[in-house]
N, C-alpha and C. Protein backbone atom coordinates (compact mmCIF):
# COMPACT_ATOMS: atom_id res chain seq x y z
N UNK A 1 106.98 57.20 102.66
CA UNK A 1 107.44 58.56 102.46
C UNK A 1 107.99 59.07 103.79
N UNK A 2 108.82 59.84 103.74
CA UNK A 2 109.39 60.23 104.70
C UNK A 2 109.36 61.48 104.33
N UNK A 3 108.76 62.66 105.62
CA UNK A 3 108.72 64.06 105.92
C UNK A 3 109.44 64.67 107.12
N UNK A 4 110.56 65.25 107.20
CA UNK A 4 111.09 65.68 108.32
C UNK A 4 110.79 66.75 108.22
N UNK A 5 110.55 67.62 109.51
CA UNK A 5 110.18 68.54 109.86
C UNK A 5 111.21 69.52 111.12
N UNK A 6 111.99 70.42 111.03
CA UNK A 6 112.50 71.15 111.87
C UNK A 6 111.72 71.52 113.50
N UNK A 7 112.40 71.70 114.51
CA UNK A 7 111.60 72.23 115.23
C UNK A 7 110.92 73.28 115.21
N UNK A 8 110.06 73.74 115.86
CA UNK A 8 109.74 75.03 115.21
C UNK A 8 109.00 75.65 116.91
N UNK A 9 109.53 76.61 117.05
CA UNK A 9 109.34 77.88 117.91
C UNK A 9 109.44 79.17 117.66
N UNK A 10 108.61 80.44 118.26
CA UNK A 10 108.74 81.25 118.38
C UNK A 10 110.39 81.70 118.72
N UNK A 11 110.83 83.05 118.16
CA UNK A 11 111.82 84.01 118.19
C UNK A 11 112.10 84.39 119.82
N UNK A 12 113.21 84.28 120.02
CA UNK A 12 113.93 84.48 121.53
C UNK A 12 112.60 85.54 122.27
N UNK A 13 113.21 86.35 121.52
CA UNK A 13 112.93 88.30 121.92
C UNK A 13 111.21 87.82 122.42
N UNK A 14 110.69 87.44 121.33
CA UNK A 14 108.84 86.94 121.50
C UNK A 14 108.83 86.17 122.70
N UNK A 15 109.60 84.91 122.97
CA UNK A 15 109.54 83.98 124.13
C UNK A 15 109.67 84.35 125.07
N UNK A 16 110.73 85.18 125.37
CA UNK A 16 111.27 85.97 126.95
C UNK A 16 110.13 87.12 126.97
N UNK A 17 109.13 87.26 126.53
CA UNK A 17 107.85 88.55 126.75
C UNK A 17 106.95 87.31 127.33
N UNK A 18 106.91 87.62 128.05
CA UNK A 18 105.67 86.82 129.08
C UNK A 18 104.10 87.24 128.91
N UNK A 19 104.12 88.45 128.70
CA UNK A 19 102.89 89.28 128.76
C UNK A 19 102.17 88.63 127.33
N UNK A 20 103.14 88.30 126.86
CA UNK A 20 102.19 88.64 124.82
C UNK A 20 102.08 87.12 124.64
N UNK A 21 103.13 86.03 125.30
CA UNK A 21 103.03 84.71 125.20
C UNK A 21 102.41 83.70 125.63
N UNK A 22 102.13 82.42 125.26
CA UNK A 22 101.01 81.33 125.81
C UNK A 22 102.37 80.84 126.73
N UNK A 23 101.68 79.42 127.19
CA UNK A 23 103.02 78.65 128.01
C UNK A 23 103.64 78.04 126.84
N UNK A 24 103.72 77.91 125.68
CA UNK A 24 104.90 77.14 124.92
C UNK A 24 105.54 78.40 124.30
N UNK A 25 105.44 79.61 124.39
CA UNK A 25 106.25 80.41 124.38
C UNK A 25 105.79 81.17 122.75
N UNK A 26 104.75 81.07 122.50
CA UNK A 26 104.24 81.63 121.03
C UNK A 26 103.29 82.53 121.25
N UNK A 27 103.34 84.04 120.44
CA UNK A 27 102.24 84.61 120.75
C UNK A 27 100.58 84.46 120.81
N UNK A 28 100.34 84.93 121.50
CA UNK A 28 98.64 84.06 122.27
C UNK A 28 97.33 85.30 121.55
N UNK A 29 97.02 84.76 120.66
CA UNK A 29 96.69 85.21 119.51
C UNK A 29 95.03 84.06 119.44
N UNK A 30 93.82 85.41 118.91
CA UNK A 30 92.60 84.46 118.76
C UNK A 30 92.88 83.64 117.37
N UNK A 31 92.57 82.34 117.08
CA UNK A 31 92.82 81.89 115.99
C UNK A 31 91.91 82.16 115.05
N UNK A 32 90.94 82.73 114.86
CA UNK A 32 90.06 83.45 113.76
C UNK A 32 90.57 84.89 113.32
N UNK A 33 90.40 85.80 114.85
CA UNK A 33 90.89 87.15 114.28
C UNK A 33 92.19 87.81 113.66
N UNK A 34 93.00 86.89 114.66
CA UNK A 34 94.11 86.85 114.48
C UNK A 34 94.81 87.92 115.70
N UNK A 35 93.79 88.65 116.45
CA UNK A 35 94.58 89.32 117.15
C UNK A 35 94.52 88.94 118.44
N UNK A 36 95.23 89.71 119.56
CA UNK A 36 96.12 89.12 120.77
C UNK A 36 94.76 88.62 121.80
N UNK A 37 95.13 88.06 122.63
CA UNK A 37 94.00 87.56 123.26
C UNK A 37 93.95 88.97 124.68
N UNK A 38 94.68 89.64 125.23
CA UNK A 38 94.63 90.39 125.93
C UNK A 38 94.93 91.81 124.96
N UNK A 39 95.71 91.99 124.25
CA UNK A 39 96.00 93.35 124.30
C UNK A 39 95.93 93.78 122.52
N UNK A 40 94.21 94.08 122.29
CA UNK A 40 93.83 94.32 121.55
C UNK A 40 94.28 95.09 120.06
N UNK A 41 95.34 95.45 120.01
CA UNK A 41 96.64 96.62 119.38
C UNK A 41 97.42 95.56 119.00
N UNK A 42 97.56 94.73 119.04
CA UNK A 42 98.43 93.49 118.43
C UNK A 42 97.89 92.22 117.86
N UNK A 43 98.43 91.94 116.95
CA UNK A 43 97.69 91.19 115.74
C UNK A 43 98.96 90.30 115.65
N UNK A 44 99.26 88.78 115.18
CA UNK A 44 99.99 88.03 114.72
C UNK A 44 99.44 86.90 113.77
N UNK A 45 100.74 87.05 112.73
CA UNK A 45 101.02 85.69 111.94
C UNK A 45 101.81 84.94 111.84
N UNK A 46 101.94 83.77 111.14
CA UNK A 46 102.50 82.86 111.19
C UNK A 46 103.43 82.11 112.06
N UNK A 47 104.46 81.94 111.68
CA UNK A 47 105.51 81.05 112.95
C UNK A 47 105.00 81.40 114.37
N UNK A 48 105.22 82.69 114.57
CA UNK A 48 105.57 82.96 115.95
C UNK A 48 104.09 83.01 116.69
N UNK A 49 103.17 82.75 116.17
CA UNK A 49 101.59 82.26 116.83
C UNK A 49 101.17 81.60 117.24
N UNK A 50 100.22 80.97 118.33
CA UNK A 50 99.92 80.04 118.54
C UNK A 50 98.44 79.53 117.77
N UNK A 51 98.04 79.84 116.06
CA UNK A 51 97.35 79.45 115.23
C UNK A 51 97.73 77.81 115.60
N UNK A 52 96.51 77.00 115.46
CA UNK A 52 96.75 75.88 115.45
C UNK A 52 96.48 75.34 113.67
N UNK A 53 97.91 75.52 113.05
CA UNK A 53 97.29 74.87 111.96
C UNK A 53 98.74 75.02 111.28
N UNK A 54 98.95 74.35 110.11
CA UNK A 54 100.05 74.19 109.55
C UNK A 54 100.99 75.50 109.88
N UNK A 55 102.52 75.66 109.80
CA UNK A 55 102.78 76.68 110.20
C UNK A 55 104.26 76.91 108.10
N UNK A 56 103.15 76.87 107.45
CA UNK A 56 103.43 77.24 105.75
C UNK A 56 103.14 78.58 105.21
N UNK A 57 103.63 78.84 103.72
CA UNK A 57 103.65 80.21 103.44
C UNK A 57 102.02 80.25 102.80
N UNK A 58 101.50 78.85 102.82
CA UNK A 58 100.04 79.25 102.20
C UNK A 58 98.88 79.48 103.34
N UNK A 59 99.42 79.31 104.60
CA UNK A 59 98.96 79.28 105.56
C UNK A 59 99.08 81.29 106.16
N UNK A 60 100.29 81.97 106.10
CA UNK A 60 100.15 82.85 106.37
C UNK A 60 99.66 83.34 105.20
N UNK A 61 99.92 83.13 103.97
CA UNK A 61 98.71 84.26 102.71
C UNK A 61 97.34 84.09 103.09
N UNK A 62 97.03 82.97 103.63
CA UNK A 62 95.31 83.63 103.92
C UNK A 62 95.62 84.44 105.02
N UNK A 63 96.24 83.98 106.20
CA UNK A 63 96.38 84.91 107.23
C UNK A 63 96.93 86.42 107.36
N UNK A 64 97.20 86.53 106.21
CA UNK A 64 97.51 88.39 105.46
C UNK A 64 96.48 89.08 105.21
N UNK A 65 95.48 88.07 104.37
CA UNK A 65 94.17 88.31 104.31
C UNK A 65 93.25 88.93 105.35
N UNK A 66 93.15 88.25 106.03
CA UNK A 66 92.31 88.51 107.53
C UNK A 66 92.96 89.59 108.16
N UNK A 67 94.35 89.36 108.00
CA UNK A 67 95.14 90.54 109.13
C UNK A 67 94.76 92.09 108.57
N UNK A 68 94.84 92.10 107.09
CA UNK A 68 94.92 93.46 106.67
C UNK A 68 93.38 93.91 107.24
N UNK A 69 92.33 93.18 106.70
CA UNK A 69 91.15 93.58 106.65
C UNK A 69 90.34 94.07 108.49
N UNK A 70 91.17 93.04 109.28
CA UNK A 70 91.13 93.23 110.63
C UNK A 70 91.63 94.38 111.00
N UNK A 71 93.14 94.38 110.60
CA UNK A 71 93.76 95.99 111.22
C UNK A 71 92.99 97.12 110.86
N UNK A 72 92.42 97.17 109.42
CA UNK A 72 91.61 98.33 109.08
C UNK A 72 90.74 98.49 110.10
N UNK A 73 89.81 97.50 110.40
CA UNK A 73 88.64 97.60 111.38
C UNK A 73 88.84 98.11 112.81
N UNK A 74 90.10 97.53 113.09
CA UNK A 74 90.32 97.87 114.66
C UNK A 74 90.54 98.80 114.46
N UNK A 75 91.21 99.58 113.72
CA UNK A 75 91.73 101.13 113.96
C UNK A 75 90.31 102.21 113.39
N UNK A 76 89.78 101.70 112.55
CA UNK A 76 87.89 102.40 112.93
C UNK A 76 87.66 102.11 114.00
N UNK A 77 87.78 100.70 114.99
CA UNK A 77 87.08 101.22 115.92
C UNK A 77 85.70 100.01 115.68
N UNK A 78 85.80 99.37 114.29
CA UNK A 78 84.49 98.80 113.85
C UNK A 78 84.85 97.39 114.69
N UNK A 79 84.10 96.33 114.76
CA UNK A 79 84.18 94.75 115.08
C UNK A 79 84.88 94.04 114.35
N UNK A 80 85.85 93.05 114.39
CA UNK A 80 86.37 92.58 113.63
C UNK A 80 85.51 91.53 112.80
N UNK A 81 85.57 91.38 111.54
CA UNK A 81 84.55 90.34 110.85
C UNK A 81 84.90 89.49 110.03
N UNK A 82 86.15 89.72 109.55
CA UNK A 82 86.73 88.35 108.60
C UNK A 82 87.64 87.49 109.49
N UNK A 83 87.16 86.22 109.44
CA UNK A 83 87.90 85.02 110.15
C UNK A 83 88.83 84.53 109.51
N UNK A 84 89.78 83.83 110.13
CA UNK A 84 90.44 82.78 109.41
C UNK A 84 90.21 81.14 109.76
N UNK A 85 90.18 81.09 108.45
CA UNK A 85 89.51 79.12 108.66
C UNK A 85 90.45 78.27 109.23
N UNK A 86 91.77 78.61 108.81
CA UNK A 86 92.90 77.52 109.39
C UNK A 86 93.58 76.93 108.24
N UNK A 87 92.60 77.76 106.86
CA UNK A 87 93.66 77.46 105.41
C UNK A 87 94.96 77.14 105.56
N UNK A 88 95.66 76.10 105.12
CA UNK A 88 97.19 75.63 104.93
C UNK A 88 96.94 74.68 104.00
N UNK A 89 98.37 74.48 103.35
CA UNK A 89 98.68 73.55 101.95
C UNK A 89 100.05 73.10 102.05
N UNK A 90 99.79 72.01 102.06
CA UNK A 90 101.13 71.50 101.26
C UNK A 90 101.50 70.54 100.15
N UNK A 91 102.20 71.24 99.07
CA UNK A 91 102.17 70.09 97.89
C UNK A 91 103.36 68.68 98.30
N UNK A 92 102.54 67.97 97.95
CA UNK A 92 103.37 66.50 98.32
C UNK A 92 103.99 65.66 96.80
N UNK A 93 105.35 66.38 96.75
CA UNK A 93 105.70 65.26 95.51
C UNK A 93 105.37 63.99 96.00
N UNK A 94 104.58 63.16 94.93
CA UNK A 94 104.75 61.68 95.21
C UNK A 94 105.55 60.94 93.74
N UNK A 95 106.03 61.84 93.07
CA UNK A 95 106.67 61.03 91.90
C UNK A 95 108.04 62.22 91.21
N UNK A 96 108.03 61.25 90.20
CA UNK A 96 109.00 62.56 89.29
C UNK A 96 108.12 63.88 88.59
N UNK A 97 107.09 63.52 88.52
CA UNK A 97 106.20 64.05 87.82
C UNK A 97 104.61 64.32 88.19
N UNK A 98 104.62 64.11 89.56
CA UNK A 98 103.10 63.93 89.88
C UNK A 98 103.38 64.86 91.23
N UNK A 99 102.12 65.38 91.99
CA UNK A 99 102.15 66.08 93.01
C UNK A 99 100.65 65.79 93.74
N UNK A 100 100.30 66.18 95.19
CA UNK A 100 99.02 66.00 95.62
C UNK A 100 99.77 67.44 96.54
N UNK A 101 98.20 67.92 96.08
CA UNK A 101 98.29 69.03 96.80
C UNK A 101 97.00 69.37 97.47
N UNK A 102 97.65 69.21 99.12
CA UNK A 102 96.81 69.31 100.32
C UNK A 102 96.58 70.21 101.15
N UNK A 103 95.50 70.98 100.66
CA UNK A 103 94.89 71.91 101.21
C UNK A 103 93.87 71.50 102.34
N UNK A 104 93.73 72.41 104.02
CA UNK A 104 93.11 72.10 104.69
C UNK A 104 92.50 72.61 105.48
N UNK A 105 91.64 72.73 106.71
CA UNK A 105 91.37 74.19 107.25
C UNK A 105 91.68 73.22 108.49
N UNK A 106 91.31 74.19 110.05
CA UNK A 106 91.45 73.44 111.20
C UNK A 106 91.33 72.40 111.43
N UNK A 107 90.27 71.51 111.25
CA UNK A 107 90.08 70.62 111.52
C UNK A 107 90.57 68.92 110.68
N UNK A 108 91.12 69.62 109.63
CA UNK A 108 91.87 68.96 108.47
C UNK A 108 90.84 68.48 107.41
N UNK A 109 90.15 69.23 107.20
CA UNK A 109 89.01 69.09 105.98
C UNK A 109 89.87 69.18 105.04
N UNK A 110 89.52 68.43 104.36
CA UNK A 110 90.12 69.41 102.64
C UNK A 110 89.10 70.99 102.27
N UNK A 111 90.31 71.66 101.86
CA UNK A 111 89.48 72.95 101.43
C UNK A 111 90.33 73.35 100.26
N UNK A 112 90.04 72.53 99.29
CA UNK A 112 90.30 72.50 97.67
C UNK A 112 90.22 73.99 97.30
N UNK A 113 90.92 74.40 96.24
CA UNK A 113 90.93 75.84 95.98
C UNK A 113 90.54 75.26 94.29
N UNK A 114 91.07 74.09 93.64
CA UNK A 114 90.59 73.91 92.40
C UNK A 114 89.25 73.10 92.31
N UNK A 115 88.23 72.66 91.47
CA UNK A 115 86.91 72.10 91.74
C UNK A 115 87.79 70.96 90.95
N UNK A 116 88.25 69.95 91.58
CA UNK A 116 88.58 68.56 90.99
C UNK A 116 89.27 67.74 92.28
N UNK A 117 89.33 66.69 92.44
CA UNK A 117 89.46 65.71 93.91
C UNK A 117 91.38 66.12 93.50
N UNK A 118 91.12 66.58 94.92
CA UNK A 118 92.99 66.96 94.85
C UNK A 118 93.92 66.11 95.40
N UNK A 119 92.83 64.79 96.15
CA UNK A 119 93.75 63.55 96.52
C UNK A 119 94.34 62.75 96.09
N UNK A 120 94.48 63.09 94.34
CA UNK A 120 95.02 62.07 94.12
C UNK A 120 96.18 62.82 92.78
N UNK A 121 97.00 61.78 93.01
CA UNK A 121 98.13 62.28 92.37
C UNK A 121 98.19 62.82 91.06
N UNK A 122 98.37 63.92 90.32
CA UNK A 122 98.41 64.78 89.22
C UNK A 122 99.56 65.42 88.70
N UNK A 123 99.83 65.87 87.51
CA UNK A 123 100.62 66.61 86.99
C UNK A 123 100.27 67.89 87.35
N UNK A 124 99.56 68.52 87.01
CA UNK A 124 98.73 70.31 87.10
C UNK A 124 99.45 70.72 88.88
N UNK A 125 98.99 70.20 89.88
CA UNK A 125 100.17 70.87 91.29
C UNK A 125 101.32 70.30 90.77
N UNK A 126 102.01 69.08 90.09
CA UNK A 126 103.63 69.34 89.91
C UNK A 126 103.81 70.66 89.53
N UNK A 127 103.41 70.84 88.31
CA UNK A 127 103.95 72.14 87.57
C UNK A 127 103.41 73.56 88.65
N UNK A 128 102.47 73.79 89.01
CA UNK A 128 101.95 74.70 90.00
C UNK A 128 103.50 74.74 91.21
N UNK A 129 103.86 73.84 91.77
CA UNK A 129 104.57 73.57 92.57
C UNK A 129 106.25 73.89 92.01
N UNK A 130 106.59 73.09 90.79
CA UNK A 130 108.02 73.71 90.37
C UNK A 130 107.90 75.14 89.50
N UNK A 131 107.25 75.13 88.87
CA UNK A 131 107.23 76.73 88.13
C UNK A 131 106.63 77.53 88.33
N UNK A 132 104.94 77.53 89.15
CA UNK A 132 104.06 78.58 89.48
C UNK A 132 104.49 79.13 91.10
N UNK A 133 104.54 78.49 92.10
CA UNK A 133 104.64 78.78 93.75
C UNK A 133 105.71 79.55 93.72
N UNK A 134 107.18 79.30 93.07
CA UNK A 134 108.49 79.79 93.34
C UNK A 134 107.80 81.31 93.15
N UNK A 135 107.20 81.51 92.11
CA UNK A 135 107.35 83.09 91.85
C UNK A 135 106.48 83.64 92.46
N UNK A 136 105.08 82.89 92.87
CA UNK A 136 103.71 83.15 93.27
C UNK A 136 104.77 83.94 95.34
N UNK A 137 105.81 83.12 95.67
CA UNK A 137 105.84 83.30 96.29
C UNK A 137 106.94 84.68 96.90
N UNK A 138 107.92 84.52 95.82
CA UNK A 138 109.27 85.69 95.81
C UNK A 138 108.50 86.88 95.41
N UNK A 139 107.36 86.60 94.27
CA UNK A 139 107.02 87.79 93.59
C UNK A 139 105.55 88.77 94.32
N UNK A 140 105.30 87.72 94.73
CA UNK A 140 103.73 88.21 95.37
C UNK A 140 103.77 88.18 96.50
N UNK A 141 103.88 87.22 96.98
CA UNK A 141 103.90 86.81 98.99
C UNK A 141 104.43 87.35 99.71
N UNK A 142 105.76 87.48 99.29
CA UNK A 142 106.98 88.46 99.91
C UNK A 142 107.05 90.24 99.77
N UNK A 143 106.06 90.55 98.63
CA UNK A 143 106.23 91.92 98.71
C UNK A 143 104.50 92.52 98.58
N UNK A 144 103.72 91.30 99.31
CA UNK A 144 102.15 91.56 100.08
C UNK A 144 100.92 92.03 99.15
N UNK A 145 101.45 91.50 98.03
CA UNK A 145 100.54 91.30 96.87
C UNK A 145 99.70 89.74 97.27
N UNK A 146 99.88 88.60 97.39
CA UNK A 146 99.20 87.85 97.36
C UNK A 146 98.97 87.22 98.45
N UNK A 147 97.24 87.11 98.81
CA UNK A 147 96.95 87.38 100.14
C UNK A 147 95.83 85.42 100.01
N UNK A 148 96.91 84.71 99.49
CA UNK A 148 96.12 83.66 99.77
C UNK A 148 95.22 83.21 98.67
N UNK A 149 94.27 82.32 98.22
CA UNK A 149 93.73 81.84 97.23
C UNK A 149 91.64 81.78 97.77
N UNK A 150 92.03 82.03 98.99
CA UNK A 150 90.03 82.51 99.07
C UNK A 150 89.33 82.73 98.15
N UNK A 151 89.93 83.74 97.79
CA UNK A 151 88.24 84.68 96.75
C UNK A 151 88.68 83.73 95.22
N UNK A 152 90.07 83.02 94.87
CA UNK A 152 89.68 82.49 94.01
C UNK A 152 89.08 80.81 93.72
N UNK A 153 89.05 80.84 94.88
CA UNK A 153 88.42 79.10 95.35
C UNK A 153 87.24 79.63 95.48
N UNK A 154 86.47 80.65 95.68
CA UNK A 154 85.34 80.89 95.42
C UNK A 154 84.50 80.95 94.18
N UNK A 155 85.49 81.50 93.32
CA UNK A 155 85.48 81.34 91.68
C UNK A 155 85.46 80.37 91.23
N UNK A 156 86.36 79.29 92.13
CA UNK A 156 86.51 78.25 90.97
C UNK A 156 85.52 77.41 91.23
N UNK A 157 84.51 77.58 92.43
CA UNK A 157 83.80 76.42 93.58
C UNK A 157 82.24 77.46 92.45
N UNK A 158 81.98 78.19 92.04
CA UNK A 158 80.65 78.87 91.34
C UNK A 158 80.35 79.30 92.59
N UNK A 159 81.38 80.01 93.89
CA UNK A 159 80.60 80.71 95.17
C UNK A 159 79.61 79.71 95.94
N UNK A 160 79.67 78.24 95.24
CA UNK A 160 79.32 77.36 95.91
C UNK A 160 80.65 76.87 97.16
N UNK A 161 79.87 76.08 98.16
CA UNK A 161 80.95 75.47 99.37
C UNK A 161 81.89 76.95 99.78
N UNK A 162 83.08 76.02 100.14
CA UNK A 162 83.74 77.59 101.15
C UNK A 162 84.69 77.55 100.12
């Protein structure tokens, strides 16, 4: 199989700020809270972060998650308390008709959102992947309705595991 991958960096404007950036030029950001490592008033996701973990759109829906619930807190004034695990996915066609869909947290665990072994090749992520994601993602993701699959991998796990 062959996966190419684009380069991928932070935005000019972000890189030339020295103050907000690591040395590879991405904002320098705690990877749980999500917010800045010096200047507490700033919070980042996806691309332009230095999250160490897939840099996908299932990767920033959990990280929407955390962000909203964080910003509330900082601006009380309260501690920040919801982490982010390092959730990312990517569905892997391996056929005309089959898909593996790889979900993972930092350390590259699997962190299954359905209760069934997701390593191995299936129909249920094809179809999830050509007819469910497109909209899951134009319709929900993009206008901050859908904040990731957590609380329903909790459902589907009986609030057992993570």
């Amino acid at each position: 199989m062959l996966h190419v991958t684009p380069p991928m960096y932070a935005p000019e404007v972000l890189r030339t700020c020295e103050k907000l950036v690591d040395q590879e030029g991405y904002l320098d950001v705690d990877k749980n809270t999500l917010q800045h490592k010096k200047y507490p008033n700033i919070f980042g996701v996806g691309d332009c972060t230095n999250i160490p973990t897939a840099k996908t759109a299932a990767a920033i829906s959990e990280q929407l998650r955390v962000l909203k619930m964080n910003l509330f807190l900082q601006m009380e004034g309260k501690p920040l308390k919801l982490l982010y695990d390092g959730y990312s996915s990517c569905p892997l066609l391996v056929g005309f008709d089959k898909c593996i869909l790889a979900e993972f947290d930092f350390d590259g665990e699997p962190l299954e959102t359905f209760p069934v072994d997701q390593g191995s090749p299936r129909r249920f992520p094809f179809f999830l992947k050509r007819d469910f994601m497109p909209r899951l993602y134009w319709l929900a993701l993009l206008t901050g309705f859908w904040d990731g699959p957590g609380r329903y991998r909790k459902m589907m796990h009986l609030g057992m595991g993570r």
